[in-house]
C-alpha atoms as a PDB file:
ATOM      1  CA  UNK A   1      50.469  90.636  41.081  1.00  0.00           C
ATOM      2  CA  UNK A   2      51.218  94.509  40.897  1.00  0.00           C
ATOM      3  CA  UNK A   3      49.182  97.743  39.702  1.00  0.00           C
ATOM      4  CA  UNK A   4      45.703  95.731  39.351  1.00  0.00           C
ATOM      5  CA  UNK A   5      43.024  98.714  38.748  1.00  0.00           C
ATOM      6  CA  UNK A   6      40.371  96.131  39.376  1.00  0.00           C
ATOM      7  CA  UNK A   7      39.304  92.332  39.134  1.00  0.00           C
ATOM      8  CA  UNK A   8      36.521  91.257  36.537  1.00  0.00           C
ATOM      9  CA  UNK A   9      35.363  88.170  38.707  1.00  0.00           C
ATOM     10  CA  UNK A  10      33.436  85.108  37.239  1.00  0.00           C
ATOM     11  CA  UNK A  11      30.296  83.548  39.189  1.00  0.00           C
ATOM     12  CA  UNK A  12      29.868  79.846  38.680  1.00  0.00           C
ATOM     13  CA  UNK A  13      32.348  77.997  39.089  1.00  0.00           C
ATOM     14  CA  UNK A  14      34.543  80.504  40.766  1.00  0.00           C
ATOM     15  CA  UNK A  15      32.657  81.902  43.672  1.00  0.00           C
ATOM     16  CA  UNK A  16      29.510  79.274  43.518  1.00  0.00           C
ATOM     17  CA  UNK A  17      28.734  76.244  42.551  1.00  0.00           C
ATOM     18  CA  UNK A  18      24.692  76.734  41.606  1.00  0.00           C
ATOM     19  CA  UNK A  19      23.685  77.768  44.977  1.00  0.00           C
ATOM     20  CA  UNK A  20      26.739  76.601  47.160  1.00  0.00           C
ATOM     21  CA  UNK A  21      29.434  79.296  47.889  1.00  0.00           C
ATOM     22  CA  UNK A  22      33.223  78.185  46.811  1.00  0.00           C
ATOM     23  CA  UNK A  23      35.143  77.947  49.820  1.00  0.00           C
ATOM     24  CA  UNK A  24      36.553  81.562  50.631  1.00  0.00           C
ATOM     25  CA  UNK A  25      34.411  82.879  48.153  1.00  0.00           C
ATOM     26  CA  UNK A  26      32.806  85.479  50.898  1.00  0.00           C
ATOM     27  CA  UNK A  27      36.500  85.987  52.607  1.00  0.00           C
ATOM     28  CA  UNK A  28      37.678  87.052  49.092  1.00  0.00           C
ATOM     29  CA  UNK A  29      35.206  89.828  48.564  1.00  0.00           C
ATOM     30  CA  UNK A  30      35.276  90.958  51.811  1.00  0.00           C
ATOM     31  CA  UNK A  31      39.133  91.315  51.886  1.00  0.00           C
ATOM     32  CA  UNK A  32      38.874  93.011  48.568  1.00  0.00           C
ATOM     33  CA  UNK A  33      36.567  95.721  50.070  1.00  0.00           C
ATOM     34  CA  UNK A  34      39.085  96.116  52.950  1.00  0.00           C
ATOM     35  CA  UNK A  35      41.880  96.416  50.832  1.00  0.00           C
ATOM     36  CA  UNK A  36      40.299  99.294  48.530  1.00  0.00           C
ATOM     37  CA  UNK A  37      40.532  97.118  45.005  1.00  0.00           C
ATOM     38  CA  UNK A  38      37.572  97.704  42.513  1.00  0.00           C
ATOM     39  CA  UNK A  39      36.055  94.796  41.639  1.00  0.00           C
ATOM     40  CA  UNK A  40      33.350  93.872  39.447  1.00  0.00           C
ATOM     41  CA  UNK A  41      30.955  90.024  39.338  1.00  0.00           C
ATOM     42  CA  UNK A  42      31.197  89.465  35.532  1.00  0.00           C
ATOM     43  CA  UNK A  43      28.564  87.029  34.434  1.00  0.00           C
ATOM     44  CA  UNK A  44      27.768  85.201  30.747  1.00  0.00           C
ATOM     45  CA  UNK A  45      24.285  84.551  32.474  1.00  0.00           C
ATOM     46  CA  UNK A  46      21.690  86.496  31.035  1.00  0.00           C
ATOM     47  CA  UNK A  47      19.089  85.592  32.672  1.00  0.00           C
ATOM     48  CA  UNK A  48      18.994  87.654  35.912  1.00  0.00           C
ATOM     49  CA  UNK A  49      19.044  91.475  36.527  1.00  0.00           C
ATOM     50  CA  UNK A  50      21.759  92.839  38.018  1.00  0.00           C
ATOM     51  CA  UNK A  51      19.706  93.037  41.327  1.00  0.00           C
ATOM     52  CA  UNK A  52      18.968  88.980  41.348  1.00  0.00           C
ATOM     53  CA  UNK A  53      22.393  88.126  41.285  1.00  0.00           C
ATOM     54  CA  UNK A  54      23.226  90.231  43.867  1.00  0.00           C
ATOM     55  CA  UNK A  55      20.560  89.024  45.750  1.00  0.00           C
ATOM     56  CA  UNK A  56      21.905  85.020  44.506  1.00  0.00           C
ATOM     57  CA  UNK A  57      25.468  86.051  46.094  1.00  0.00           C
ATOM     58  CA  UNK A  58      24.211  87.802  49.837  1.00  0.00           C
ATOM     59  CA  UNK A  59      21.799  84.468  49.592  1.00  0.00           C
ATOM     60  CA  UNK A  60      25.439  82.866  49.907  1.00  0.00           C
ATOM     61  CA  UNK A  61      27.030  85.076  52.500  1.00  0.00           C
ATOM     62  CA  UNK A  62      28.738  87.025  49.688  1.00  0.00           C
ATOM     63  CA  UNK A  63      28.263  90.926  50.474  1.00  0.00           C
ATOM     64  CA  UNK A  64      26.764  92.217  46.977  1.00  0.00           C
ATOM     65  CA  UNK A  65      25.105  95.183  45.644  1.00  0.00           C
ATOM     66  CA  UNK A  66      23.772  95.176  42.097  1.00  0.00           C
ATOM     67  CA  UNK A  67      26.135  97.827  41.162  1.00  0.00           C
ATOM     68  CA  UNK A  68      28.403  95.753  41.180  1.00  0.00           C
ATOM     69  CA  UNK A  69      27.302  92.993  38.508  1.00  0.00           C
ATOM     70  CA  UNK A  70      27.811  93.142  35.154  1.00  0.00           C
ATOM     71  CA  UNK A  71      25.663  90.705  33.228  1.00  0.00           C
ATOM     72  CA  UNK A  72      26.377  89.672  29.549  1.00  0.00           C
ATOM     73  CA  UNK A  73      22.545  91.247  29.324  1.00  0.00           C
ATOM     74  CA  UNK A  74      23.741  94.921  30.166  1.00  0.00           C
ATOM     75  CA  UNK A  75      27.174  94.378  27.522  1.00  0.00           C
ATOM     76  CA  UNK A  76      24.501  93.197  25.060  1.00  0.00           C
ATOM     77  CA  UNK A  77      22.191  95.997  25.521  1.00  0.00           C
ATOM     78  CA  UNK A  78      25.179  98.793  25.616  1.00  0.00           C
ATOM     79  CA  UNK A  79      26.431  97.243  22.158  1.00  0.00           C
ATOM     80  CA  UNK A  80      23.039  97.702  20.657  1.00  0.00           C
ATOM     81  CA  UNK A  81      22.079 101.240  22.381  1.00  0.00           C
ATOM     82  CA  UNK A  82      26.065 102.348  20.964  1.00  0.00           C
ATOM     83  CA  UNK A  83      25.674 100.456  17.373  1.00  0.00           C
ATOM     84  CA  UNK A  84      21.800 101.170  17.136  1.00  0.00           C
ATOM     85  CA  UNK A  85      20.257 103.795  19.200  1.00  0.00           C
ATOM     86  CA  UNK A  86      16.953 103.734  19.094  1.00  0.00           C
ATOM     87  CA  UNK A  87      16.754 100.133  17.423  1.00  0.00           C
ATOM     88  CA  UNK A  88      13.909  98.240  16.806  1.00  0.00           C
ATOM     89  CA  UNK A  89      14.511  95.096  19.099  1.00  0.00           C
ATOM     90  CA  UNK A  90      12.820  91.418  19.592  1.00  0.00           C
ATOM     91  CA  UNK A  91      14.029  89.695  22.423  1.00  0.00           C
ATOM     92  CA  UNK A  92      14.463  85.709  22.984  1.00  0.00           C
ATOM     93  CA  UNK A  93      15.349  85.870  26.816  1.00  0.00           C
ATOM     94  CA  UNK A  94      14.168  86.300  29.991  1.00  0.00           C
ATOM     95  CA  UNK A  95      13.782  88.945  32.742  1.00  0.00           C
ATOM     96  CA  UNK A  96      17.807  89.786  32.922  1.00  0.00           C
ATOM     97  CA  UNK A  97      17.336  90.311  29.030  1.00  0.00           C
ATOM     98  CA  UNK A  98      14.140  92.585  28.807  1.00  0.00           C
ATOM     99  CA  UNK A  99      15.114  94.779  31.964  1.00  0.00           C
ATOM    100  CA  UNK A 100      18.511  95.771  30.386  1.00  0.00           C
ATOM    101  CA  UNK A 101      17.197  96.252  26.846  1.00  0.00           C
ATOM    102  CA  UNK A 102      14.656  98.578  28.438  1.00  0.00           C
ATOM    103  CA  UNK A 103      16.632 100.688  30.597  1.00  0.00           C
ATOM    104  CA  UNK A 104      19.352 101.274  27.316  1.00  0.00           C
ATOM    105  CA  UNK A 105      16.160 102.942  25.919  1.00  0.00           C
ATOM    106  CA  UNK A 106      15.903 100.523  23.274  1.00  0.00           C
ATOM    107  CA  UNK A 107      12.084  99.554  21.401  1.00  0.00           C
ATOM    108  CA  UNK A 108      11.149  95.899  22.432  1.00  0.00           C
ATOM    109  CA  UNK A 109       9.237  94.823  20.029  1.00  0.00           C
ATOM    110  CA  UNK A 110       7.349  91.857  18.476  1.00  0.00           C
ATOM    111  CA  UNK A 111       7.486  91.856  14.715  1.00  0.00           C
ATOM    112  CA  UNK A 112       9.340  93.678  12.000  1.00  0.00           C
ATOM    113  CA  UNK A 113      12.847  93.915  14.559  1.00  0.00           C
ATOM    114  CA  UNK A 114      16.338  95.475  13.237  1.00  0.00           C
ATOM    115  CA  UNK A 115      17.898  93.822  15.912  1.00  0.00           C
ATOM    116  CA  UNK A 116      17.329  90.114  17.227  1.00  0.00           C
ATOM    117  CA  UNK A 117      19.011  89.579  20.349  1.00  0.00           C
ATOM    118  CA  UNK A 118      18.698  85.845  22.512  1.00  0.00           C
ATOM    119  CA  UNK A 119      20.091  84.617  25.652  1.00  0.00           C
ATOM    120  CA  UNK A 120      19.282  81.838  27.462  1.00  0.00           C
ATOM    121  CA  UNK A 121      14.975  81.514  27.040  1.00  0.00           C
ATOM    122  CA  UNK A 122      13.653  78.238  28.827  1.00  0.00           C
ATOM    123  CA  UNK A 123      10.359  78.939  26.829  1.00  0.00           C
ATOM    124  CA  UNK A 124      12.037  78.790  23.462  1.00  0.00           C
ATOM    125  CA  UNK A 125      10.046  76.455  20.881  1.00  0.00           C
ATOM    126  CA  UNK A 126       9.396  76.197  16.789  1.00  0.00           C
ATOM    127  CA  UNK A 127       7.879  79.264  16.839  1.00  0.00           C
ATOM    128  CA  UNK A 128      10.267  81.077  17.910  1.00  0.00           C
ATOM    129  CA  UNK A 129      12.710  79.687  16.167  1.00  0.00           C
ATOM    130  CA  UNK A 130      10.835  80.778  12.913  1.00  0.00           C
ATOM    131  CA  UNK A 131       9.980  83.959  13.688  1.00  0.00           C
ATOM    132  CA  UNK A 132      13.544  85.020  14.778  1.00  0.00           C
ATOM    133  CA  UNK A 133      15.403  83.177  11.961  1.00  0.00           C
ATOM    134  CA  UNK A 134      12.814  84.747   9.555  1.00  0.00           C
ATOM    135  CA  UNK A 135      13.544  88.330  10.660  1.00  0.00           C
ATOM    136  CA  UNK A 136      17.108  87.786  10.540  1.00  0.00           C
ATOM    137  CA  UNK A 137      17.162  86.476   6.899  1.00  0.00           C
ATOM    138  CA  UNK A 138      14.971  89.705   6.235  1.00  0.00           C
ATOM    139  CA  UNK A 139      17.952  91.448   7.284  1.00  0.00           C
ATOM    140  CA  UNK A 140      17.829  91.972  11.237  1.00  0.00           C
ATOM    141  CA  UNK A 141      21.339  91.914  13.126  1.00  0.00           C
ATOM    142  CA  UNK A 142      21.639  89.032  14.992  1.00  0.00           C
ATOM    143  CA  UNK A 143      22.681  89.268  18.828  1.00  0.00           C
ATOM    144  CA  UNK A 144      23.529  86.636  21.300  1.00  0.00           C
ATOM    145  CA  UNK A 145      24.063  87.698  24.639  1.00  0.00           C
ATOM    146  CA  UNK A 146      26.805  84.507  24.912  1.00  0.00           C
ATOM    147  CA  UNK A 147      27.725  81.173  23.185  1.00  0.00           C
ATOM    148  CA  UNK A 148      27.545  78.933  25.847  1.00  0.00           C
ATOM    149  CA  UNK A 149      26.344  75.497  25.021  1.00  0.00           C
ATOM    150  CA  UNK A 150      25.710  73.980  28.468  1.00  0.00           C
ATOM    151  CA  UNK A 151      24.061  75.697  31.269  1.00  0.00           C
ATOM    152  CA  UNK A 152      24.717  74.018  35.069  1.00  0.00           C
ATOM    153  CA  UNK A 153      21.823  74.011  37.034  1.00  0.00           C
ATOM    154  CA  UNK A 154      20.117  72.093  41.140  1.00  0.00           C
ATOM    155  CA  UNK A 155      18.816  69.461  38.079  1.00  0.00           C
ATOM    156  CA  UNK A 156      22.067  68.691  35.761  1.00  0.00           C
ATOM    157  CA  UNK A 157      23.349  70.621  33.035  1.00  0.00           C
ATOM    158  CA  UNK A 158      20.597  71.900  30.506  1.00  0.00           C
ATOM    159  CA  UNK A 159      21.250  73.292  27.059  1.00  0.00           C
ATOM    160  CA  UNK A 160      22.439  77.088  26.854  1.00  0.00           C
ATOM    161  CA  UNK A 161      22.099  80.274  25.309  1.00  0.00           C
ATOM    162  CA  UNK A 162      24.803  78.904  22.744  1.00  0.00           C
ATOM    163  CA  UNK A 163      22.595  76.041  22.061  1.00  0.00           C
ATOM    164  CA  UNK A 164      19.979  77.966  21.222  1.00  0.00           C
ATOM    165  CA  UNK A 165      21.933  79.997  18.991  1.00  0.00           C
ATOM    166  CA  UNK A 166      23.301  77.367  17.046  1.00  0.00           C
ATOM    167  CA  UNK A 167      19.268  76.638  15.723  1.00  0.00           C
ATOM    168  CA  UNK A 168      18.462  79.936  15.089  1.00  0.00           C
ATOM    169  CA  UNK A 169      22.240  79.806  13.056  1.00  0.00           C
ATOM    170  CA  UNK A 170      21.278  76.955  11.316  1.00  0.00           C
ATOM    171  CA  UNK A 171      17.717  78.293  10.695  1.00  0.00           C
ATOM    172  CA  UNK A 172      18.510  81.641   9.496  1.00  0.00           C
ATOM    173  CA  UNK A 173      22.340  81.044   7.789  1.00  0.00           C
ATOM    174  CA  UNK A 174      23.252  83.596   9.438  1.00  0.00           C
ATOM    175  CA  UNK A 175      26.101  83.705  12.581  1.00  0.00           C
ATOM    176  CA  UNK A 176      25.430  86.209  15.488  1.00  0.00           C
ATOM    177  CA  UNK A 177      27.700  89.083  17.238  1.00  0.00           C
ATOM    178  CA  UNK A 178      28.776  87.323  19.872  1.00  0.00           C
ATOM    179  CA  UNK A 179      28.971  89.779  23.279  1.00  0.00           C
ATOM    180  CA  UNK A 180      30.024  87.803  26.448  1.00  0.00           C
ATOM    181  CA  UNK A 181      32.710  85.318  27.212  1.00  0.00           C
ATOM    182  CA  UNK A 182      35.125  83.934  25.219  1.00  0.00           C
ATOM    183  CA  UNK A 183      34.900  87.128  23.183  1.00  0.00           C
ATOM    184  CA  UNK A 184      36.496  90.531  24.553  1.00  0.00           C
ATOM    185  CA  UNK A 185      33.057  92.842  24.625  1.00  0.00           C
ATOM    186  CA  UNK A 186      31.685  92.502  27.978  1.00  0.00           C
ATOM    187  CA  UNK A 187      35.305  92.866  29.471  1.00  0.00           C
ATOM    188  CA  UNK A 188      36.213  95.927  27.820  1.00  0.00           C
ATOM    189  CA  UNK A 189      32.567  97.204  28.453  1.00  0.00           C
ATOM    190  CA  UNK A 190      32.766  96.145  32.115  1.00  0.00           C
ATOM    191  CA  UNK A 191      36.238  97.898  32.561  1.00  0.00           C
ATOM    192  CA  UNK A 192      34.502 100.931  31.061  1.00  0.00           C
ATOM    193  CA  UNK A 193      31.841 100.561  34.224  1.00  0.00           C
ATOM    194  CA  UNK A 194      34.506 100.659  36.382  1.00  0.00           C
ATOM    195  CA  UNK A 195      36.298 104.059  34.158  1.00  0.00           C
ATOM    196  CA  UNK A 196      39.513 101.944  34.250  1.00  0.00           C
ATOM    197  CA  UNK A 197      41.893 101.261  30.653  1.00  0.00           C
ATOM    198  CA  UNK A 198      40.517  97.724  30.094  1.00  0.00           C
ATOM    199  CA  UNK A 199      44.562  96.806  30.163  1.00  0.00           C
ATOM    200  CA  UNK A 200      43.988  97.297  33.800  1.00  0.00           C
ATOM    201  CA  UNK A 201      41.874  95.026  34.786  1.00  0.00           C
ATOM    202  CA  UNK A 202      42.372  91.368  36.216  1.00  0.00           C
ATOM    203  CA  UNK A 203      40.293  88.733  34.999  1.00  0.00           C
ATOM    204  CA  UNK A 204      39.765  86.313  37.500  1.00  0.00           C
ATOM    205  CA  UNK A 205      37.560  82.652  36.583  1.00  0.00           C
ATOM    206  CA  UNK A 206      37.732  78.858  36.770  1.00  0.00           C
ATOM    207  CA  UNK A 207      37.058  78.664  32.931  1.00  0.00           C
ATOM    208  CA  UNK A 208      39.820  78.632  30.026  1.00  0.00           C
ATOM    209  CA  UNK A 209      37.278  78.154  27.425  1.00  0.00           C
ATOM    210  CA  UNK A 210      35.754  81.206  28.336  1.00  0.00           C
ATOM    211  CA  UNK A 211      37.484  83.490  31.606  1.00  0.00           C
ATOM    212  CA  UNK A 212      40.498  83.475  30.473  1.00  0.00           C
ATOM    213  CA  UNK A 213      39.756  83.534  26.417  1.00  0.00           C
ATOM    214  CA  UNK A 214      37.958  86.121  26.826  1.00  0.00           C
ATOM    215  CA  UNK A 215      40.805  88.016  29.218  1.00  0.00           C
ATOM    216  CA  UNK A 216      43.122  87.546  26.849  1.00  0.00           C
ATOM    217  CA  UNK A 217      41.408  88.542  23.628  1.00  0.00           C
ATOM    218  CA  UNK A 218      40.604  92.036  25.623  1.00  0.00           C
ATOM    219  CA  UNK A 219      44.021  92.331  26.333  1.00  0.00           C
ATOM    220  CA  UNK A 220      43.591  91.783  30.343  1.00  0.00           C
ATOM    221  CA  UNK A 221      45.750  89.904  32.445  1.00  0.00           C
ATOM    222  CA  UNK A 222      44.393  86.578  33.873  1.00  0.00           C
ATOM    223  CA  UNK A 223      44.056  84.365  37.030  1.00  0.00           C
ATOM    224  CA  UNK A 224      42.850  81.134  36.661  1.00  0.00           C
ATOM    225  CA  UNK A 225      41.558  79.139  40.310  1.00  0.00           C
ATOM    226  CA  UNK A 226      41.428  75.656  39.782  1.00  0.00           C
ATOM    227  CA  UNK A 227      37.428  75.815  41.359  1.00  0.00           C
ATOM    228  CA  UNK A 228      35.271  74.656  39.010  1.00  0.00           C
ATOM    229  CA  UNK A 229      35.766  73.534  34.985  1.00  0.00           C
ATOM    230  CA  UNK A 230      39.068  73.843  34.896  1.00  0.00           C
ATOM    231  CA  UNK A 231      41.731  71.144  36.683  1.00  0.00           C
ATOM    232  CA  UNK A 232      44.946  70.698  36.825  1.00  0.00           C
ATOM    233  CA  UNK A 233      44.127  67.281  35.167  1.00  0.00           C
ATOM    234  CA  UNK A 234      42.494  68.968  31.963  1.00  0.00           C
ATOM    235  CA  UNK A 235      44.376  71.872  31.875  1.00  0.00           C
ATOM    236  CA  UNK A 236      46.709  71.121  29.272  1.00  0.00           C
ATOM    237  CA  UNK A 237      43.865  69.581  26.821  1.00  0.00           C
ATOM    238  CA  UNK A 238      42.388  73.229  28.149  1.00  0.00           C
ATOM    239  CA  UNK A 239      45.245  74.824  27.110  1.00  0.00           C
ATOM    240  CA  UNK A 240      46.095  73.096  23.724  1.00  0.00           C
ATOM    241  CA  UNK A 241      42.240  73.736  22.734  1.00  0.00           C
ATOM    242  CA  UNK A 242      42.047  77.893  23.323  1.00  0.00           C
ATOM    243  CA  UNK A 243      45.677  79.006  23.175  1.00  0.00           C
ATOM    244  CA  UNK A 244      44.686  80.661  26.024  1.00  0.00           C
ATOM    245  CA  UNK A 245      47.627  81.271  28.514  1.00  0.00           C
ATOM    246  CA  UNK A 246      46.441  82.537  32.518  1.00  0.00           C
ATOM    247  CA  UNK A 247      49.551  84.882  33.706  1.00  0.00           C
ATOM    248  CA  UNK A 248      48.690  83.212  37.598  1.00  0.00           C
ATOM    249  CA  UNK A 249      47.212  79.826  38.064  1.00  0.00           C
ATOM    250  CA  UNK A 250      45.759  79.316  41.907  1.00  0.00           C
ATOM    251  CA  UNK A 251      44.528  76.148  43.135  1.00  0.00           C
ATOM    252  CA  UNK A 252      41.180  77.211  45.303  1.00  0.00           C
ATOM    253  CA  UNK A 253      40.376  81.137  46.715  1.00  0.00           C
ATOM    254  CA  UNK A 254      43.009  81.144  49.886  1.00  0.00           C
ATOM    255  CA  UNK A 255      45.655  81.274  47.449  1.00  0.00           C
ATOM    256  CA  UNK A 256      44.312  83.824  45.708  1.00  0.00           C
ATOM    257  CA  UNK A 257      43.731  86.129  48.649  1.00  0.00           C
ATOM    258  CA  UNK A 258      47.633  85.222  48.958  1.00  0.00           C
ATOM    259  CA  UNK A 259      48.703  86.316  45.392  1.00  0.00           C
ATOM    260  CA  UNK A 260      46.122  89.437  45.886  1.00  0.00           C
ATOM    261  CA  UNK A 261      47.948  90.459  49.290  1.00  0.00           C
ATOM    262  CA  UNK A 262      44.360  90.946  50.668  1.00  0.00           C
END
C-alpha cells in the first residue's frame, strides 16, 4: 500500500487481547518508528486517559507514549469544546472521561447540564439513569463517547458503553451523537492530531462492525488483520451486515509488516 500519511491503529483485538500482546504486535510498532510512518493507537475505550493506555501497551512490550493515543474520550470532548465551548457538562464515565472533558476546558457539572455525555461507567445504576434521561428530555444534547454493546474483559464480556446508552435512549426518547467507532468522528478528529487530510490515513483493526465502518464512512482506506472479531469464517456474514469493504485483508501482524514494507 502506497502514499500512507499515517495508520489509525485499533487496540483490542488488534494489538492485545485484554492484557496479552497479539503476536508481532510490539515488532509492528517498532518497525513503524524505524520506518518514519505516523501512527496513531485509536481506541472506542473511554475509560482510560491517554497516559493509562500507554502505560497498558509498554505493560505489553509495546513502546508507547500517551501522545500517541487517541481515546474516543478526547474525540468526545473536542466535539463538545468545538460545538459548545464553554458547555455546561454532566458526565456518566470514568477517569478517561472526566480528565478529557476537563482539559477541553469544559464545566463538569452535576445538575442543570446542556450537554450529557456517557461512556462506559461500571457504577451506573437507577439513579443515574433518571437523572441523565431527565436532563436530556429537558433539552440537554446527548453524547456517547461510543455504541459498543459488549465490553471484553480478564472476567468475560460485560455490557458496554452502547448498552448503557440504549437505557438512557429508551429512558429519555431521545438518540445520542454518536463520536467513536463505527461512525467517522474520532477518525477524522484523530487525523486532525496527526495535521494529515483524513483521506490520508490508514485505518488498521480486527473489527468490520466498527474499524473498518468507521474507516470507510471517514473516507480512509482500510486494513483488516484477521486477529481478533473478525475471521475469515464470519467475514462474509461481516461483510453482508456493514457493507463495509477493507481495501487489504491480512491474516495476523507479520503480514502486515509485509504489506507495510516495514
Amino acid at each position: 500500500m502506497k502514499d500512507i500519511g499515517a495508520l489509525l491503529i485499533d487496540l483490542d483485538g488488534t494489538l492485545f487481547h485484554g492484557g496479552i500482546m497479539i503476536k508481532d504486535a510490539d515488532r509492528l510498532i517498532a518497525g513503524l518508528r524505524v520506518a518514519g510512518v505516523p501512527f496513531l493507537f485509536v481506541t472506542n475505550n473511554s475509560s482510560r486517559t491517554q497516559e493509562q493506555v500507554a502505560a497498558h501497551l509498554r505493560g505489553m512490550g509495546i513502546k508507547a507514549e500517551a501522545h500517541e493515543v487517541c481515546t474516543s474520550s478526547l474525540a468526545s470532548a473536542h466535539f463538545v469544546a468545538q460545538e459548545s465551548p464553554g458547555a455546561r457538562v454532566a458526565i456518566l464515565g470514568e477517569e478517561g472521561l472526566h480528565t478529557a472533558f476537563k482539559e477541553a476546558g469544559l464545566f463538569v457539572v452535576d445538575e442543570s447540564p446542556q450537554v450529557v455525555v456517557q461512556g462506559i461507567y461500571r457504577a451506573f445504576d437507577y439513579a443515574a439513569l433518571a437523572k441523565a434521561s431527565r436532563w436530556i428530555r429537558e433539552g440537554a444534547r446527548f453524547v456517547l463517547t461510543n455504541p459498543d454493546l459488549m465490553l471484553p474483559t480478564d472476567d468475560g464480556v460485560m455490557p458496554g458503553a452502547g448498552s448503557i446508552g440504549a437505557a438512557i435512549e429508551a429512558a429519555s426518547g431521545m438518540p445520542p451523537v454518536v463520536i467513536g467507532k463505527p461512525e467517522a468522528y474520532m477518525i477524522r478528529y484523530a487525523a486532525e492530531m496527526l495535521g494529515i487530510p483524513v483521506e490520508q490515513a490508514v485505518v488498521v483493526g480486527d473489527n468490520m462492525r466498527t474499524d473498518i465502518s468507521a474507516g470507510g464512512k471517514a473516507g480512509c482506506r482500510t486494513i483488516l488483520v484477521l486477529t481478533g472479531i473478525t475471521t475469515r469464517d464470519n467475514y462474509e456474514d461481516y461483510a453482508k451486515l456493514t457493507g463495509a469493504v477493507p481495501d487489504l485483508i491480512c491474516e495476523d501482524l507479520a503480514e502486515l509488516m509485509v504489506t507495510l514494507g516495514v
